[in-house]
Protein backbone atom coordinates (compact mmCIF):
# COMPACT_ATOMS: atom_id res chain seq x y z
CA UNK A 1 23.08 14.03 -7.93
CA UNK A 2 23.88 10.57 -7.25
CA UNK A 3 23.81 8.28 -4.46
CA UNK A 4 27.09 10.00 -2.98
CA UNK A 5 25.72 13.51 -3.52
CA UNK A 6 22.60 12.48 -1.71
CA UNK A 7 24.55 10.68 0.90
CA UNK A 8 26.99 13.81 1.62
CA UNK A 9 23.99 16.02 1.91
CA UNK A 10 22.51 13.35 4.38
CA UNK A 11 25.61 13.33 6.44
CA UNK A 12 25.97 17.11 6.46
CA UNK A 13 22.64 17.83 7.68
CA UNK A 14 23.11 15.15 10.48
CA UNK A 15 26.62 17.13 11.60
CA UNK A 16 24.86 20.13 11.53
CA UNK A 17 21.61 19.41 13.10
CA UNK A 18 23.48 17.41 15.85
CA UNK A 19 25.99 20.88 16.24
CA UNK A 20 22.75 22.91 16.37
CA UNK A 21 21.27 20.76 19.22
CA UNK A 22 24.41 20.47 21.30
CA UNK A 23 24.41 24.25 21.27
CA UNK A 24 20.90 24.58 22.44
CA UNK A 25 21.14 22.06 25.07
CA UNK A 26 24.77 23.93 26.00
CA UNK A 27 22.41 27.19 26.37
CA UNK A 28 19.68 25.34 28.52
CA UNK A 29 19.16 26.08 32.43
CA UNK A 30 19.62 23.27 34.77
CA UNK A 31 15.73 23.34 34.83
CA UNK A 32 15.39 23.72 31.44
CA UNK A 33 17.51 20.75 30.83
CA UNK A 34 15.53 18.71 33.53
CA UNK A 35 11.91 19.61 31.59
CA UNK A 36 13.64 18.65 28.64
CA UNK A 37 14.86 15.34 30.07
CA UNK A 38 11.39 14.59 31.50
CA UNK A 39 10.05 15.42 28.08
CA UNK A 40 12.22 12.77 26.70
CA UNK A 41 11.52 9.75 29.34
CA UNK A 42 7.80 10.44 27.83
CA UNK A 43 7.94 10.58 24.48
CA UNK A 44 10.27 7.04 25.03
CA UNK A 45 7.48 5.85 27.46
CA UNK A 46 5.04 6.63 24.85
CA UNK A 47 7.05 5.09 22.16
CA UNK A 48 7.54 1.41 24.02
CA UNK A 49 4.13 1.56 24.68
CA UNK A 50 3.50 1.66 20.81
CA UNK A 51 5.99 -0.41 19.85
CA UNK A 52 4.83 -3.16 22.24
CA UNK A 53 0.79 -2.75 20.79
CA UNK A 54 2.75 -3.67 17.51
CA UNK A 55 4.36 -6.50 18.40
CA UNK A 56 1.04 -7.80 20.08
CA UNK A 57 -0.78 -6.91 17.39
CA UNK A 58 1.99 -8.54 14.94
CA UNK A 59 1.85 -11.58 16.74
CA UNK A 60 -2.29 -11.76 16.34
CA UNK A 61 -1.95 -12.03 12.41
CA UNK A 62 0.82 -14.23 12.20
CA UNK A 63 3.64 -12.02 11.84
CA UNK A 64 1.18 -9.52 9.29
CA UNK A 65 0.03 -6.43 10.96
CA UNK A 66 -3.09 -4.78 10.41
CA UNK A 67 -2.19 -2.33 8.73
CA UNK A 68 -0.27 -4.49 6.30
CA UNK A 69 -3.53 -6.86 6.16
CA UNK A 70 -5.35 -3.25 5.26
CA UNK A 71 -2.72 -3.06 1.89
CA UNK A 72 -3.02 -6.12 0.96
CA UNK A 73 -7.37 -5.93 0.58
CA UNK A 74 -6.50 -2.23 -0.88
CA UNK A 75 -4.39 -3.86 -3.81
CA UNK A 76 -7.08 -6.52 -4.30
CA UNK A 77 -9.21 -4.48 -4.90
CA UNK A 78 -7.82 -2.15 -7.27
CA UNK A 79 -6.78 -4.84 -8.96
CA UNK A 80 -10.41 -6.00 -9.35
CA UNK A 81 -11.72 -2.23 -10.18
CA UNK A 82 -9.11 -2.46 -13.06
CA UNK A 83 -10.23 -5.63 -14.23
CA UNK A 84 -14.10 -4.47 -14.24
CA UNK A 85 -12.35 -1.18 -15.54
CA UNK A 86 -10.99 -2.97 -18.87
CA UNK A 87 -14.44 -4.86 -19.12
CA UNK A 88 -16.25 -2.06 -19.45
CA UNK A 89 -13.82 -0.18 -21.57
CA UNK A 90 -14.38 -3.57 -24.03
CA UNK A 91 -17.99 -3.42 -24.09
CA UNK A 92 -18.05 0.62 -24.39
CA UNK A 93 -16.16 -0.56 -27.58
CA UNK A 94 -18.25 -3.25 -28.83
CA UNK A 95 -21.45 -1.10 -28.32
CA UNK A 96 -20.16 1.79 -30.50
CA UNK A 97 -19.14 -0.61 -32.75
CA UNK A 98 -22.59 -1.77 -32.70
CA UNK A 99 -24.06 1.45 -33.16
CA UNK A 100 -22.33 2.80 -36.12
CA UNK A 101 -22.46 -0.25 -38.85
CA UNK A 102 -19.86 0.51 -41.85
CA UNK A 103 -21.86 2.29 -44.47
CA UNK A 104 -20.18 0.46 -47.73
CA UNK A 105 -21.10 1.96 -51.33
CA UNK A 106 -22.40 4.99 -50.24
């Protein structure tokens, strides 16, 4: 499928899902609606909260969170491993080379 396909599934689950939830909430008690609505206001609490330790924490490293600071060291230093990687792999080489000399006019 191409983008389209993928973005017509995309929409149809979205319609759906948002059908699906309307129903439940439709089916929902007054107090069952109220817990759920309480549920909400933390989860959103909870999510500022989070969102605001990011930004402080964004601000700390320049704009670069720590997380991103993390990546960046983790890519270093595969790149170094595959560096010491090929090194080796060239002197693995060179000693079997070493070890078995052509045997000419035999």
């Amino acid at each position: 499928m191409g983008g389209d396909g993928s973005e017509f599934l995309q929409r149809d689950f979205s319609e759906t899902y948002e059908r699906y939830h309307v129903e439940s909430l439709q089916n929902m008690s007054k107090q069952e609606l109220v817990k759920e609505y309480l549920e909400l206001e933390k989860c959103l609490s909870r999510m500022e909260e989070e969102n605001n330790r990011l930004r402080m924490e964004s601000k700390k490293h320049g704009g670069e969170t720590a997380e991103m600071t993390r990546v960046r060291q983790l890519e270093l230093e595969v790149d170094r491993l595959r560096a010491e990687n090929l090194r080796l792999l060239k002197e693995k080489d060179l000693a079997g080379q070493e070890k078995s000399p052509c045997k000419l006019g035999e």
